[in-house]
PDB file of N, CA and C in Angstrom:
ATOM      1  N   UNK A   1       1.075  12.538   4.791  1.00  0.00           N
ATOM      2  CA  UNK A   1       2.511  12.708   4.622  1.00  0.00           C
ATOM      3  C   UNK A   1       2.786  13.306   3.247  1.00  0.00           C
ATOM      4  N   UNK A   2       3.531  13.987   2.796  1.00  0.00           N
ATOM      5  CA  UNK A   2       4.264  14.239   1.867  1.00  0.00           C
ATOM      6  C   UNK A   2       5.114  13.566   1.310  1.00  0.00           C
ATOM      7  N   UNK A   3       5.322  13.816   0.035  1.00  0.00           N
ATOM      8  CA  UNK A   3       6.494  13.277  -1.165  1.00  0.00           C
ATOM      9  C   UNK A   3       7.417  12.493  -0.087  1.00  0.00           C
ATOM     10  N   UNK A   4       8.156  13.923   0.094  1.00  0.00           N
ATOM     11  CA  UNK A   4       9.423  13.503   0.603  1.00  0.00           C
ATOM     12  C   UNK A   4       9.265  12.281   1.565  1.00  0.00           C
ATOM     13  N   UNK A   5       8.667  12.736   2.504  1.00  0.00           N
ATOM     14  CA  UNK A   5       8.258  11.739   3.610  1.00  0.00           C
ATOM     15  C   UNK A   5       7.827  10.304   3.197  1.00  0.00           C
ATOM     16  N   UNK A   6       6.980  10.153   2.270  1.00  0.00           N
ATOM     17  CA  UNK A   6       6.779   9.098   1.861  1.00  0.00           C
ATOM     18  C   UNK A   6       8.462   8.094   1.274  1.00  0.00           C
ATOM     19  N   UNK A   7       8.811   8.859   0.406  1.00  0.00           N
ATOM     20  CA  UNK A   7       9.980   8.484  -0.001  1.00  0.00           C
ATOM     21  C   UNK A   7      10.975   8.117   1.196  1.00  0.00           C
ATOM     22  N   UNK A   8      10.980   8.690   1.984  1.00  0.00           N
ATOM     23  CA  UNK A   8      11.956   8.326   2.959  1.00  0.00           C
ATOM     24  C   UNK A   8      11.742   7.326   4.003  1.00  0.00           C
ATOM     25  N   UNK A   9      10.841   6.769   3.829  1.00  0.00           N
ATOM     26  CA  UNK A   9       9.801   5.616   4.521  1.00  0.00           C
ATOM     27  C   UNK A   9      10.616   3.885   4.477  1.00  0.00           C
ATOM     28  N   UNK A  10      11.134   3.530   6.050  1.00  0.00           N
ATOM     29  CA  UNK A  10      11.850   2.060   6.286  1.00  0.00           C
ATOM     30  C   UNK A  10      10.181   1.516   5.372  1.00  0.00           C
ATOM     31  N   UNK A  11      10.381   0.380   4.579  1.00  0.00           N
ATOM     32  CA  UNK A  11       9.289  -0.426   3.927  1.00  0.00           C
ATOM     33  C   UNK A  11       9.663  -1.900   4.543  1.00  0.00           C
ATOM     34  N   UNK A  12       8.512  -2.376   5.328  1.00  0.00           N
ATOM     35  CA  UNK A  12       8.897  -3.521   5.996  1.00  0.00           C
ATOM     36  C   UNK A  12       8.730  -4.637   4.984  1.00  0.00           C
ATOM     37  N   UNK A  13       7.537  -4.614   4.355  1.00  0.00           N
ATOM     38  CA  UNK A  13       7.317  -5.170   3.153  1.00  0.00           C
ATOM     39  C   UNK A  13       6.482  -4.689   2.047  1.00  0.00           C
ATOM     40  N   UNK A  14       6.981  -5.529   0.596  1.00  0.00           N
ATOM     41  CA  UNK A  14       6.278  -4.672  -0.516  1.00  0.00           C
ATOM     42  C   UNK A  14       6.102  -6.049  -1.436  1.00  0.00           C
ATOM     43  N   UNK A  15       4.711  -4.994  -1.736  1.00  0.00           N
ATOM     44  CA  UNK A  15       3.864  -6.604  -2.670  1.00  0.00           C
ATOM     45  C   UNK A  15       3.698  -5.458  -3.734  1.00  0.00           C
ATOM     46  N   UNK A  16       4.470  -6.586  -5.143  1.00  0.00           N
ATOM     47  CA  UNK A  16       4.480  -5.518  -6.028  1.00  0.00           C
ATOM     48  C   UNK A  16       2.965  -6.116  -7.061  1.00  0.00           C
ATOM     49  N   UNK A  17       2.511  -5.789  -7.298  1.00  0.00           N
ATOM     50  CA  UNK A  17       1.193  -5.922  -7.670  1.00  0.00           C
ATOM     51  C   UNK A  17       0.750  -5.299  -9.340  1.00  0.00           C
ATOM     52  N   UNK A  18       1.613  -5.033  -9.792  1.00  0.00           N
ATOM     53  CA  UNK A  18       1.954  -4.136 -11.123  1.00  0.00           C
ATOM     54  C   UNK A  18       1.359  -5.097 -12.188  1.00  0.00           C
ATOM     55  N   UNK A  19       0.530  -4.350 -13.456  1.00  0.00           N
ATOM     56  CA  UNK A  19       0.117  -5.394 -14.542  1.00  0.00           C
ATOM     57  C   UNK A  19      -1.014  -6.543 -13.781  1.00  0.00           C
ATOM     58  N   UNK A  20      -1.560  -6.226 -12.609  1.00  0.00           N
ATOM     59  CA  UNK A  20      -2.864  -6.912 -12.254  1.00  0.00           C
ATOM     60  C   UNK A  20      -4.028  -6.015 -11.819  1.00  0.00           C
ATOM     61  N   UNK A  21      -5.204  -6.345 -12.191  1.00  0.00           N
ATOM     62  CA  UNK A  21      -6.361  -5.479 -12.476  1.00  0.00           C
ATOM     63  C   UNK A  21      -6.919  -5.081 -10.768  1.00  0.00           C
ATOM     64  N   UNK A  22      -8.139  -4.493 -10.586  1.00  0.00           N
ATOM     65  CA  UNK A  22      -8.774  -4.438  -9.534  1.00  0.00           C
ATOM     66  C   UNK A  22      -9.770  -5.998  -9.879  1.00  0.00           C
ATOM     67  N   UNK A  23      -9.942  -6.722  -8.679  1.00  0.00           N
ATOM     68  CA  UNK A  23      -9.313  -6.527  -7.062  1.00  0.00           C
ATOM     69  C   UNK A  23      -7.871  -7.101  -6.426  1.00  0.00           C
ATOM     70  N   UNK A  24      -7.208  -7.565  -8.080  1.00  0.00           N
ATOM     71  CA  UNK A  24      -6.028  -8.273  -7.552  1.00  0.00           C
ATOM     72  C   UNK A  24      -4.505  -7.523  -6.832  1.00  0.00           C
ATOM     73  N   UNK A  25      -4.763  -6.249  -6.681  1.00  0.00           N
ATOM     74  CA  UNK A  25      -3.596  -5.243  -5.993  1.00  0.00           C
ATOM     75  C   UNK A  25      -3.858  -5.838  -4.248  1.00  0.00           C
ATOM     76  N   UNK A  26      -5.277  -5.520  -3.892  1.00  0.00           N
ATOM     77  CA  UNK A  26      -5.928  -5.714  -2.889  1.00  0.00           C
ATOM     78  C   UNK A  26      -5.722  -7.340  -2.022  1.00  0.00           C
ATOM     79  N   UNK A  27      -6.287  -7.846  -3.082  1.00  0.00           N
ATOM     80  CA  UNK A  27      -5.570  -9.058  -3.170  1.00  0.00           C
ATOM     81  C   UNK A  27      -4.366  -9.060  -2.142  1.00  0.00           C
ATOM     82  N   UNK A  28      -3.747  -9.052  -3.298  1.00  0.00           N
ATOM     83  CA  UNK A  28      -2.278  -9.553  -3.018  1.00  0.00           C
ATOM     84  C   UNK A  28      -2.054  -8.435  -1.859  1.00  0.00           C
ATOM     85  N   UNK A  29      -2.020  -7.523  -1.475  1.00  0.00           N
ATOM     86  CA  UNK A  29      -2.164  -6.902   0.207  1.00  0.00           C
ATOM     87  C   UNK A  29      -2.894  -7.404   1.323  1.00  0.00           C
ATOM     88  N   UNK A  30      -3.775  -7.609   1.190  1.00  0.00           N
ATOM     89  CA  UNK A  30      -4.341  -9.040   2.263  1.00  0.00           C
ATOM     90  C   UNK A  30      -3.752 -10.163   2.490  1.00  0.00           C
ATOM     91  N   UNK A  31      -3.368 -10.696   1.658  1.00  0.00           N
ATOM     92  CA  UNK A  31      -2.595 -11.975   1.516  1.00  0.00           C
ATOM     93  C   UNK A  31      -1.240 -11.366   2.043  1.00  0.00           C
ATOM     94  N   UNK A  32      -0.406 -10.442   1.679  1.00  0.00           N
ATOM     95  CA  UNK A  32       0.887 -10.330   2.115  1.00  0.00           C
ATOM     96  C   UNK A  32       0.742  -9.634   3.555  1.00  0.00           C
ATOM     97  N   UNK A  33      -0.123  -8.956   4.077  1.00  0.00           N
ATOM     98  CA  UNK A  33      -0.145  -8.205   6.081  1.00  0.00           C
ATOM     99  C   UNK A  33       0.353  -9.343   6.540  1.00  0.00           C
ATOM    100  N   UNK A  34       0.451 -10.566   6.636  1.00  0.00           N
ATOM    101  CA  UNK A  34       0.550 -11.345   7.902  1.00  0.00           C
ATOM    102  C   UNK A  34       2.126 -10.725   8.320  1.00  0.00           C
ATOM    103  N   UNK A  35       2.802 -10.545   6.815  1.00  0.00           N
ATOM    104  CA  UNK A  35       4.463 -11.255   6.703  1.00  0.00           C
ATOM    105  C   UNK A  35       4.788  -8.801   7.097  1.00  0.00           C
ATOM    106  N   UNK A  36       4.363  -8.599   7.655  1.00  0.00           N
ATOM    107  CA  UNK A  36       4.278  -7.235   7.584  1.00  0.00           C
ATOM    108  C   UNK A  36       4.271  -7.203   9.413  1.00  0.00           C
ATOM    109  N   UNK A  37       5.619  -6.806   9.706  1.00  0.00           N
ATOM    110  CA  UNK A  37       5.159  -6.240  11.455  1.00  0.00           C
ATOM    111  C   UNK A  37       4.408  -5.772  11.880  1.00  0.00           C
ATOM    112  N   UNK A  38       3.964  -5.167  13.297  1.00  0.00           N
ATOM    113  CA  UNK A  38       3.546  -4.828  13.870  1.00  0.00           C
ATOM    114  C   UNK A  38       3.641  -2.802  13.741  1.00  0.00           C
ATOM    115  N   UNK A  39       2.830  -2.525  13.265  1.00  0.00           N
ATOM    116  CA  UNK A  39       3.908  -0.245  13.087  1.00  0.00           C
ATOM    117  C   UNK A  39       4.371  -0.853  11.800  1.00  0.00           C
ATOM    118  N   UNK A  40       5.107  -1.523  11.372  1.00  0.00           N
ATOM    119  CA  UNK A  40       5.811  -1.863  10.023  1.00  0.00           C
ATOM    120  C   UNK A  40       5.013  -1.061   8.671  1.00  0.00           C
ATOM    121  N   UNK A  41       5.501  -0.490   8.003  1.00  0.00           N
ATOM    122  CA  UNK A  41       4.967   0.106   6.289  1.00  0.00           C
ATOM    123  C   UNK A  41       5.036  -0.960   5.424  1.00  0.00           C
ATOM    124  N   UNK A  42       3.739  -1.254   4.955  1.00  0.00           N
ATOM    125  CA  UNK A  42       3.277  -1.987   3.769  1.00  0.00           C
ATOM    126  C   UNK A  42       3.317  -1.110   2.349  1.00  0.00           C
ATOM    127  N   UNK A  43       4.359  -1.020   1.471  1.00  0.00           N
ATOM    128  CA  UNK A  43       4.177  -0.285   0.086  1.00  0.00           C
ATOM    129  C   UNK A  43       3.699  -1.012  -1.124  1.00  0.00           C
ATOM    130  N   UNK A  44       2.571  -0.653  -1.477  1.00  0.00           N
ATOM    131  CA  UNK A  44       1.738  -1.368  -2.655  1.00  0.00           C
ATOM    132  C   UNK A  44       2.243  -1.080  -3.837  1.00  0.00           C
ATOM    133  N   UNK A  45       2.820  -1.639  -4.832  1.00  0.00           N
ATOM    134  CA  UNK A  45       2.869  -0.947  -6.053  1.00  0.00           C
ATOM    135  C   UNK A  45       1.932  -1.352  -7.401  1.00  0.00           C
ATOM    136  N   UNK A  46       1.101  -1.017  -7.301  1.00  0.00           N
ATOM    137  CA  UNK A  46       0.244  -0.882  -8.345  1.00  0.00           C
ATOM    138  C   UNK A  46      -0.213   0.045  -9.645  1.00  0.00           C
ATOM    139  N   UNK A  47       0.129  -0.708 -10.584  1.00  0.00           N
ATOM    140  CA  UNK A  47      -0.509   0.222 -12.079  1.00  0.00           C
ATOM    141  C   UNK A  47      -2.202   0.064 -12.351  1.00  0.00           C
ATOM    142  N   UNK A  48      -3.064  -0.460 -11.112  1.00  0.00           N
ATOM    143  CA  UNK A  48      -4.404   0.103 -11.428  1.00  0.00           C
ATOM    144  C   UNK A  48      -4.719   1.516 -10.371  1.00  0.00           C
ATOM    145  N   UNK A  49      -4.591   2.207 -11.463  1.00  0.00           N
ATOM    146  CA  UNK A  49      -5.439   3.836 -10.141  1.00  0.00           C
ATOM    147  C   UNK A  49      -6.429   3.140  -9.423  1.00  0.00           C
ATOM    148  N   UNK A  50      -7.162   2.486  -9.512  1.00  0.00           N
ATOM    149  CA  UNK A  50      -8.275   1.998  -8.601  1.00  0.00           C
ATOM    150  C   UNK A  50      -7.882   1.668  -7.101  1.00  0.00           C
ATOM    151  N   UNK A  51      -6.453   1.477  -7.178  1.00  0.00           N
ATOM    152  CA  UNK A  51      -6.074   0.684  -6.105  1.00  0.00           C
ATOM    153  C   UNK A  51      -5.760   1.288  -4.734  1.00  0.00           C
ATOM    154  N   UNK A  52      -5.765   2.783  -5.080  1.00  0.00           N
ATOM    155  CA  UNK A  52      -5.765   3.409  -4.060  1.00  0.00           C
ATOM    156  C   UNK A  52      -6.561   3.637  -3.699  1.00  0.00           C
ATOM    157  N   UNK A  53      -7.915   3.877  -4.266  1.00  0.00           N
ATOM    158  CA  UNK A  53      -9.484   3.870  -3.364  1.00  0.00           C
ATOM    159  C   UNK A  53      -9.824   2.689  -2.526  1.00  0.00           C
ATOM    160  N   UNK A  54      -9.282   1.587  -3.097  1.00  0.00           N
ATOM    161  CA  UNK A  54      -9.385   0.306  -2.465  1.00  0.00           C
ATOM    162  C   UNK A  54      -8.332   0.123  -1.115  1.00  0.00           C
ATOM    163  N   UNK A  55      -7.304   0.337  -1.298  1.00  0.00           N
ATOM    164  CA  UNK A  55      -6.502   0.433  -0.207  1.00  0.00           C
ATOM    165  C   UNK A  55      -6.805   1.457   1.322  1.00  0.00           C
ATOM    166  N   UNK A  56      -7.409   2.675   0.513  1.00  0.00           N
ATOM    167  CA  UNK A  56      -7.831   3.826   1.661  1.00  0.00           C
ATOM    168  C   UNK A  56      -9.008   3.131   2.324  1.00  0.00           C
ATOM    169  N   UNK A  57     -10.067   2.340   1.792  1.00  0.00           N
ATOM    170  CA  UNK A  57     -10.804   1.661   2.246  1.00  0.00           C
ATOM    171  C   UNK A  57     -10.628   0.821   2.847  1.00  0.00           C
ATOM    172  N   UNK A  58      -9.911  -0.382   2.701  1.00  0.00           N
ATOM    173  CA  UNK A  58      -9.575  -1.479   3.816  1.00  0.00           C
ATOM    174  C   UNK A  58      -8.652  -1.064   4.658  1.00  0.00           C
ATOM    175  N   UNK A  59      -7.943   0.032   4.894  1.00  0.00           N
ATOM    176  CA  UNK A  59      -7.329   0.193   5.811  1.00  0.00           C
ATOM    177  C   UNK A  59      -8.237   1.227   6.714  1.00  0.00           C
ATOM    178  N   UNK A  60      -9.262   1.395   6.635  1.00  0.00           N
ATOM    179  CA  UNK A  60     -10.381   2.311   7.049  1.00  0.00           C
ATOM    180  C   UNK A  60     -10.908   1.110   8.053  1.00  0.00           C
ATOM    181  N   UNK A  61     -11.408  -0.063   7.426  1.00  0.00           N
ATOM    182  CA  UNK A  61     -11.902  -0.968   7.786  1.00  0.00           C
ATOM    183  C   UNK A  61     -11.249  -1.785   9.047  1.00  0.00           C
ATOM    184  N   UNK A  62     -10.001  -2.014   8.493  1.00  0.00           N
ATOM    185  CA  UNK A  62      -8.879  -2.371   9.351  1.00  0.00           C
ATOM    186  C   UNK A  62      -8.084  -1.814  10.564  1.00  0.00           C
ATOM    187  N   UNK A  63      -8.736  -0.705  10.404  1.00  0.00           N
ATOM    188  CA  UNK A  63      -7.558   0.439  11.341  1.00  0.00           C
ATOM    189  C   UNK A  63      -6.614   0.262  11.103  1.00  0.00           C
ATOM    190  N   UNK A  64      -5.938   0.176   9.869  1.00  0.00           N
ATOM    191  CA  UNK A  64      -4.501   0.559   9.370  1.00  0.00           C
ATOM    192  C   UNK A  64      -4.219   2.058   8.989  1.00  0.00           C
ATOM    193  N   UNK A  65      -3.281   2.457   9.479  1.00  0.00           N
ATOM    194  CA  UNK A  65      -3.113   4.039   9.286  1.00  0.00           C
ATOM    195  C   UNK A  65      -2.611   3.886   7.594  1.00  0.00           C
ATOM    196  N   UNK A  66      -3.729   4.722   6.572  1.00  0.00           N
ATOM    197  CA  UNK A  66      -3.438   5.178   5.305  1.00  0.00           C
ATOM    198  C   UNK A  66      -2.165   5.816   5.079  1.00  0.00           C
ATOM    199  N   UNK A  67      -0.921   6.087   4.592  1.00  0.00           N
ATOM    200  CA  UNK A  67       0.240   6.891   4.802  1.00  0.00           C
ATOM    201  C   UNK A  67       0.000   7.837   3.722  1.00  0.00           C
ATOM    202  N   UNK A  68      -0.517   7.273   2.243  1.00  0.00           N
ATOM    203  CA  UNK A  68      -0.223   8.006   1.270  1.00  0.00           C
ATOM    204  C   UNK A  68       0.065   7.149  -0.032  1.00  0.00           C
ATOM    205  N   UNK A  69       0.027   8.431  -0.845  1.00  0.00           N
ATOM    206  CA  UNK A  69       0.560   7.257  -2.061  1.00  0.00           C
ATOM    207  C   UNK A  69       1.214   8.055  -3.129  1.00  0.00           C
ATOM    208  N   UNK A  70       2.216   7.704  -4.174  1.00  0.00           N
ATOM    209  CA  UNK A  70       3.138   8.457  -4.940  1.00  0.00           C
ATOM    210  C   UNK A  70       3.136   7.626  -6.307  1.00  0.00           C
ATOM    211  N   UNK A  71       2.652   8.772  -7.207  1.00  0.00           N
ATOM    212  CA  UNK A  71       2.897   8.346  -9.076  1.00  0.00           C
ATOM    213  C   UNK A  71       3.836   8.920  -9.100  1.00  0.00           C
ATOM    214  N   UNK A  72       4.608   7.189 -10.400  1.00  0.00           N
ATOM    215  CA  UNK A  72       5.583   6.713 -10.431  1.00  0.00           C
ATOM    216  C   UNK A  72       5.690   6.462 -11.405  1.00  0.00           C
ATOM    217  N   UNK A  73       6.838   5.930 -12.369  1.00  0.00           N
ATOM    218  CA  UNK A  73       6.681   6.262 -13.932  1.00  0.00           C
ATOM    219  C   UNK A  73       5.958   4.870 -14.195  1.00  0.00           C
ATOM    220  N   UNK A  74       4.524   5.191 -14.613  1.00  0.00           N
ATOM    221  CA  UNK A  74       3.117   4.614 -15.112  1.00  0.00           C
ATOM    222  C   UNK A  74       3.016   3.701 -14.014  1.00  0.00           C
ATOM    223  N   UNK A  75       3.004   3.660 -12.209  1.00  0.00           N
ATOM    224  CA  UNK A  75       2.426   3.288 -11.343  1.00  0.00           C
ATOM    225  C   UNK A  75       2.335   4.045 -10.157  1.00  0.00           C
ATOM    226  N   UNK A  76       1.550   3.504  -9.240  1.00  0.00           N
ATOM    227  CA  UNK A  76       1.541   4.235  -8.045  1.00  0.00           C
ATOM    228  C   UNK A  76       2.258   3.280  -6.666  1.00  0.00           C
ATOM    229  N   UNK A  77       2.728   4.013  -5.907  1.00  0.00           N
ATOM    230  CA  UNK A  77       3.695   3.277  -4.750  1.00  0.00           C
ATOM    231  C   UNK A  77       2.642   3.936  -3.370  1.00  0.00           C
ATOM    232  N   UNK A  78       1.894   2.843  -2.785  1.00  0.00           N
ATOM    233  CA  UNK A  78       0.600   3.276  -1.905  1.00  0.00           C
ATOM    234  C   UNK A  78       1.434   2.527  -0.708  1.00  0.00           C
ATOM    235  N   UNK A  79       0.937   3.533   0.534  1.00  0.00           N
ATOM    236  CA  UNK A  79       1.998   3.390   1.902  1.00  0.00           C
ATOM    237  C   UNK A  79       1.114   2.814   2.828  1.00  0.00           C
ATOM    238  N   UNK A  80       0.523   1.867   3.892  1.00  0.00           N
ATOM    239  CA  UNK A  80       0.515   1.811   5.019  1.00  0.00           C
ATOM    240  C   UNK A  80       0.755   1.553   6.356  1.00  0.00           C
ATOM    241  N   UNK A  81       0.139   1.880   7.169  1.00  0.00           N
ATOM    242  CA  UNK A  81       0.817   1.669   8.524  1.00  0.00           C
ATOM    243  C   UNK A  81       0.504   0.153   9.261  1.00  0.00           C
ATOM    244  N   UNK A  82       0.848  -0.881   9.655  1.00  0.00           N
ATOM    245  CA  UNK A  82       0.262  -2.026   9.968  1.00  0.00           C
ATOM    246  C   UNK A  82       0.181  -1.970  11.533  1.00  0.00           C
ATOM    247  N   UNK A  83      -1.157  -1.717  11.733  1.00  0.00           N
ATOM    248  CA  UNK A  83      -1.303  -1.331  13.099  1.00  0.00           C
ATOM    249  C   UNK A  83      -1.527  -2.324  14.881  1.00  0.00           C
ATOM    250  N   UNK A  84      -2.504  -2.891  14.171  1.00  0.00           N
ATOM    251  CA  UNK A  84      -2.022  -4.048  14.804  1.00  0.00           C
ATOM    252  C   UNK A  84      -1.712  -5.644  14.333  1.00  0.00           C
TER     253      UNK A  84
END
């Protein structure tokens, strides 16, 4: 997806994760899917860059559709799809 697209994204839920290191972004996204629908967008916001390699990965693992992710002033806002 693109910028825009991302930006324009219903967020079912968001675990803001900001000012915690790797693996605690991850973390706290595992812990928060339950409370995340079914198709529903999970937006991560994290200030470790790491966290998007980590995220593209467990949702690899998971079959969660990856959406994307957008830098943000000094974080990143990481998108996915909660599939089943």
């Amino acid at each position: 997806m693109d910028a825009n697209e991302l930006r324009s994204l219903s967020v079912a839920q968001e675990v803001d994760a900001r000012g915690t290191a790797c693996p605690g972004p991850l973390l706290e996204a595992k812990r928060n899917i339950a409370e995340c629908p079914v198709d529903g967008v999970m937006e991560i916001l994290s200030s470790d860059e790491g966290t998007k390699i980590d995220i593209t990965r467990w949702c690899g693992k998971m079959k969660y559709d990856y959406l994307g992710d957008l830098e943000d002033d000094s974080f990143w806002r990481i998108y996915l799809r909660k599939t089943h």
